[in-house]
Protein backbone atom coordinates (compact mmCIF):
# COMPACT_ATOMS: atom_id res chain seq x y z
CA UNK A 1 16.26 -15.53 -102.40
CA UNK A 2 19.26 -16.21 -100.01
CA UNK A 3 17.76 -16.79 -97.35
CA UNK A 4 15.89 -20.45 -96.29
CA UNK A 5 12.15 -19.67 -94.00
CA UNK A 6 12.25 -22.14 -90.96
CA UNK A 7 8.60 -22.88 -89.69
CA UNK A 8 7.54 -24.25 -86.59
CA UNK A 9 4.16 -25.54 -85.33
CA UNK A 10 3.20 -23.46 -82.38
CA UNK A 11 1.87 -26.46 -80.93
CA UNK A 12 5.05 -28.71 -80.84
CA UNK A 13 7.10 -29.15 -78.47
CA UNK A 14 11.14 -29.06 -79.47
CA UNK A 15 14.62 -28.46 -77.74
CA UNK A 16 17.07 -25.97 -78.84
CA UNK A 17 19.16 -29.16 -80.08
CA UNK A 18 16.42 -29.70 -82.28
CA UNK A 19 16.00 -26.37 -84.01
CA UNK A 20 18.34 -25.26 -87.29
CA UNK A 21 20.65 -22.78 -86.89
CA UNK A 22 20.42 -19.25 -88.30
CA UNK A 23 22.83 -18.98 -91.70
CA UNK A 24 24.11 -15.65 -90.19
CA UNK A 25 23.88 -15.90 -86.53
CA UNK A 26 24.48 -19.50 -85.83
CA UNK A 27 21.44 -18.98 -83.10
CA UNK A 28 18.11 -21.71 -83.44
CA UNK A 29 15.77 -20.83 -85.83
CA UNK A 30 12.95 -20.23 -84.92
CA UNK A 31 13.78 -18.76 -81.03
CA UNK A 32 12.07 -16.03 -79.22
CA UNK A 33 13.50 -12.83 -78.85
CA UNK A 34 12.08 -9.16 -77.43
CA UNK A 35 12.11 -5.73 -78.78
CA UNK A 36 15.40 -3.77 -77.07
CA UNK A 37 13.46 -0.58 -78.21
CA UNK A 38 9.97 1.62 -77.37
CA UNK A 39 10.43 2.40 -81.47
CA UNK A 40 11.38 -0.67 -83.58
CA UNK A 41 10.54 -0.22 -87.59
CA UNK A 42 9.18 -3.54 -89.11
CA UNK A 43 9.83 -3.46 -92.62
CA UNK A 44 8.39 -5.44 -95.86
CA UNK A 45 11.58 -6.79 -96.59
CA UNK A 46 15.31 -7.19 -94.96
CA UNK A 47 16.67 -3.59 -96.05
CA UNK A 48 15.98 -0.17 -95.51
CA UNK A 49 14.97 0.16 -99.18
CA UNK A 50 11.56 -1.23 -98.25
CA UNK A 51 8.96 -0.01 -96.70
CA UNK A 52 8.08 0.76 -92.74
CA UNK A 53 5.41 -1.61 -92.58
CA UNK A 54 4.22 -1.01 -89.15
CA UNK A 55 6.21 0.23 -85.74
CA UNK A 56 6.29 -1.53 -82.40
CA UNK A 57 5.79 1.52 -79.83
CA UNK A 58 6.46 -1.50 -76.59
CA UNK A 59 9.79 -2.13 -75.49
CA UNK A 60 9.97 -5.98 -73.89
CA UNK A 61 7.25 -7.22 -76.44
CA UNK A 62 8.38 -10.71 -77.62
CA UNK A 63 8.29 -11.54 -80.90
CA UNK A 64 9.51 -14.71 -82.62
CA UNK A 65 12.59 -15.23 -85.07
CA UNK A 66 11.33 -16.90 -87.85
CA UNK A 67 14.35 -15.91 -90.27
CA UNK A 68 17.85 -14.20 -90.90
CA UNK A 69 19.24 -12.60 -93.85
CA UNK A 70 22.00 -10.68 -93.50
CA UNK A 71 21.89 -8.02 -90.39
CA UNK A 72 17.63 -8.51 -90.44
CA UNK A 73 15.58 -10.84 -88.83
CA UNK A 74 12.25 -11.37 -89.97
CA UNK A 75 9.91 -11.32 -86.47
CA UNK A 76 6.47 -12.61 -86.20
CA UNK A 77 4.66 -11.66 -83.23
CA UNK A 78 1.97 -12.85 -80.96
CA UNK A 79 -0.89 -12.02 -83.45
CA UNK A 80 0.52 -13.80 -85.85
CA UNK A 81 1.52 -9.83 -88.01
CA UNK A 82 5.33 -10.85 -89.42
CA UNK A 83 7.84 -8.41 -90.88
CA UNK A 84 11.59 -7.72 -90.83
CA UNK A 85 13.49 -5.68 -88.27
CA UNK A 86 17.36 -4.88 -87.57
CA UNK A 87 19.09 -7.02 -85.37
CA UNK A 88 20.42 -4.53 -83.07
CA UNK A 89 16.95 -3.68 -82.47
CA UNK A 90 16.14 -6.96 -80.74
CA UNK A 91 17.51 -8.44 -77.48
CA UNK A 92 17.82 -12.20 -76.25
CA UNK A 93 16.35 -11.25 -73.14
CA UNK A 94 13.31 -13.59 -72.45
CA UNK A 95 9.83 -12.03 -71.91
CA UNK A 96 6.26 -13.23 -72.72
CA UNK A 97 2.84 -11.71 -73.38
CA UNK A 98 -0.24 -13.49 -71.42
CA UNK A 99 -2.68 -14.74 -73.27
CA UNK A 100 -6.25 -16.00 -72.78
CA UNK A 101 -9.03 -17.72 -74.46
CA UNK A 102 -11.68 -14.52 -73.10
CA UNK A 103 -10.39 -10.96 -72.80
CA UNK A 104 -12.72 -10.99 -69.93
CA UNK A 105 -10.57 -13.56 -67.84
CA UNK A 106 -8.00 -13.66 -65.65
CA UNK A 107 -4.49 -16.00 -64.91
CA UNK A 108 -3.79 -16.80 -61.20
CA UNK A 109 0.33 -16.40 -60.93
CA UNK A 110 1.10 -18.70 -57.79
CA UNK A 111 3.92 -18.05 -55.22
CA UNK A 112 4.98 -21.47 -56.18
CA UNK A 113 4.30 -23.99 -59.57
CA UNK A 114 1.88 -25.61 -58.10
CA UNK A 115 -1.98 -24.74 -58.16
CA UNK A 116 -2.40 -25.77 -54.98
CA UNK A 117 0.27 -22.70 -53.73
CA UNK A 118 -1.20 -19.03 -53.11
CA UNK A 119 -2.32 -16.97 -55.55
CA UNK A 120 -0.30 -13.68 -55.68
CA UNK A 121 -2.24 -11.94 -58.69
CA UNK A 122 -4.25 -12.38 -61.62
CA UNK A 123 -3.29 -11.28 -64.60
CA UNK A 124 -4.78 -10.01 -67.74
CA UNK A 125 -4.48 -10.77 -71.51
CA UNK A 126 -1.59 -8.92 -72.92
CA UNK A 127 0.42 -8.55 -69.55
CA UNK A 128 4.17 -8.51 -70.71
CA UNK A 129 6.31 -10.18 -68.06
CA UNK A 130 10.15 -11.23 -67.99
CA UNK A 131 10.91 -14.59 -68.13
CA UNK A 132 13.13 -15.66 -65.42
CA UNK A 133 12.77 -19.54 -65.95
CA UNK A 134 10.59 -21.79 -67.12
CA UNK A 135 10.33 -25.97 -65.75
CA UNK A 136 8.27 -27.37 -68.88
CA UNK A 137 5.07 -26.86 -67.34
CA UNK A 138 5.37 -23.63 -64.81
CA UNK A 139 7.37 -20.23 -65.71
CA UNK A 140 8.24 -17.95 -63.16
CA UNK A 141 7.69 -14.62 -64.48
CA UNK A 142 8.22 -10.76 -63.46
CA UNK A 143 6.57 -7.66 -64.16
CA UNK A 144 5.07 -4.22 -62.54
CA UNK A 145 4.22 -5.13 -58.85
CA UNK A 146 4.16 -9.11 -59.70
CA UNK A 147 6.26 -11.56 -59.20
CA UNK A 148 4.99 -15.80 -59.25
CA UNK A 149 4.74 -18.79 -61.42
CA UNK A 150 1.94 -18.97 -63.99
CA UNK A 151 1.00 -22.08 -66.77
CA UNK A 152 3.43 -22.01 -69.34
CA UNK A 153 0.98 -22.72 -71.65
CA UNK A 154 -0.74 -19.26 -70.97
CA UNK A 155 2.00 -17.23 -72.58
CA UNK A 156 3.14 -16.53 -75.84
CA UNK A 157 7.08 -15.94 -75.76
CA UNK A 158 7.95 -19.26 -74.46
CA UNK A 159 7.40 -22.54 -76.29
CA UNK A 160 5.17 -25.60 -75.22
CA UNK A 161 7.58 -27.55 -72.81
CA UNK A 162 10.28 -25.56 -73.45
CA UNK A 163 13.23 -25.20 -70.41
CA UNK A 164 14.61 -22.40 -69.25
CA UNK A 165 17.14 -21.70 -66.34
């Protein structure tokens, strides 16, 4: 095939320096992206001569870049599920998707990133929230009726240590 499969450890912590860039987009692979649509088509394969594999119904949900191949990007998301989806389906803007080790718990978001500050809310697993910036350790994330700083290691959409301003 012509196009190269760039994994990543979802453990490790990297910079964007440290990533390769996309062969069509000149972007790091892998990055995290979200879905611009409420009705994205994931496909077996990068071209609308393959199959509809499954379709995201959730507009924000970030997914992860994994490849590129022409206009298509194959996506994984944060189940793990990967397939390919067209490019102008996808947007750079930064969310994340909370997750939890129980269904049954619940992550403080602080006023500040520190767990000593207030806690504004709790949040549940599979909360999608934009991702306004992130210090390493603390992101400060946005939603429906929240607004605070939770662990950066309890969302999916933002990698372990990873910066953003």
């Amino acid at each position: 095939m012509a196009f190269a499969l760039f994994g990543l450890a979802a453990g490790s912590v990297h910079a964007a320096k440290d990533m390769a860039a996309g062969s069509v987009s000149g972007l790091p692979v892998p990055r995290f992206v979200s879905l611009k649509s409420d009705h994205v088509n994931v496909r077996g394969g990068p071209t609308k001569d393959h199959d509809v594999s499954w379709v995201y119904t959730r507009a924000g949900l970030p997914v992860e870049v994994t490849a590129e191949f022409e206009n298509w990007r194959r996506v994984r998301d944060s189940e793990g599920a990967e397939g390919w989806v067209y490019h102008s389906l996808l947007t750079g803007k930064r969310t994340a998707v909370v997750v939890l080790k129980s269904r049954d718990d619940l992550v403080p978001l602080h006023d500040s990133a520190d767990t000593a500050s207030t806690v504004v809310a709790r949040l549940q697993m599979g909360v999608v929230a934009q991702v306004k910036r992130c210090n390493g350790l603390w992101c400060r994330v946005i939603g429906g009726g929240f607004d605070g700083w939770i662990d950066q290691q309890r969302l999916w959409g933002v990698y372990p240590g990873e910066k953003i301003d």
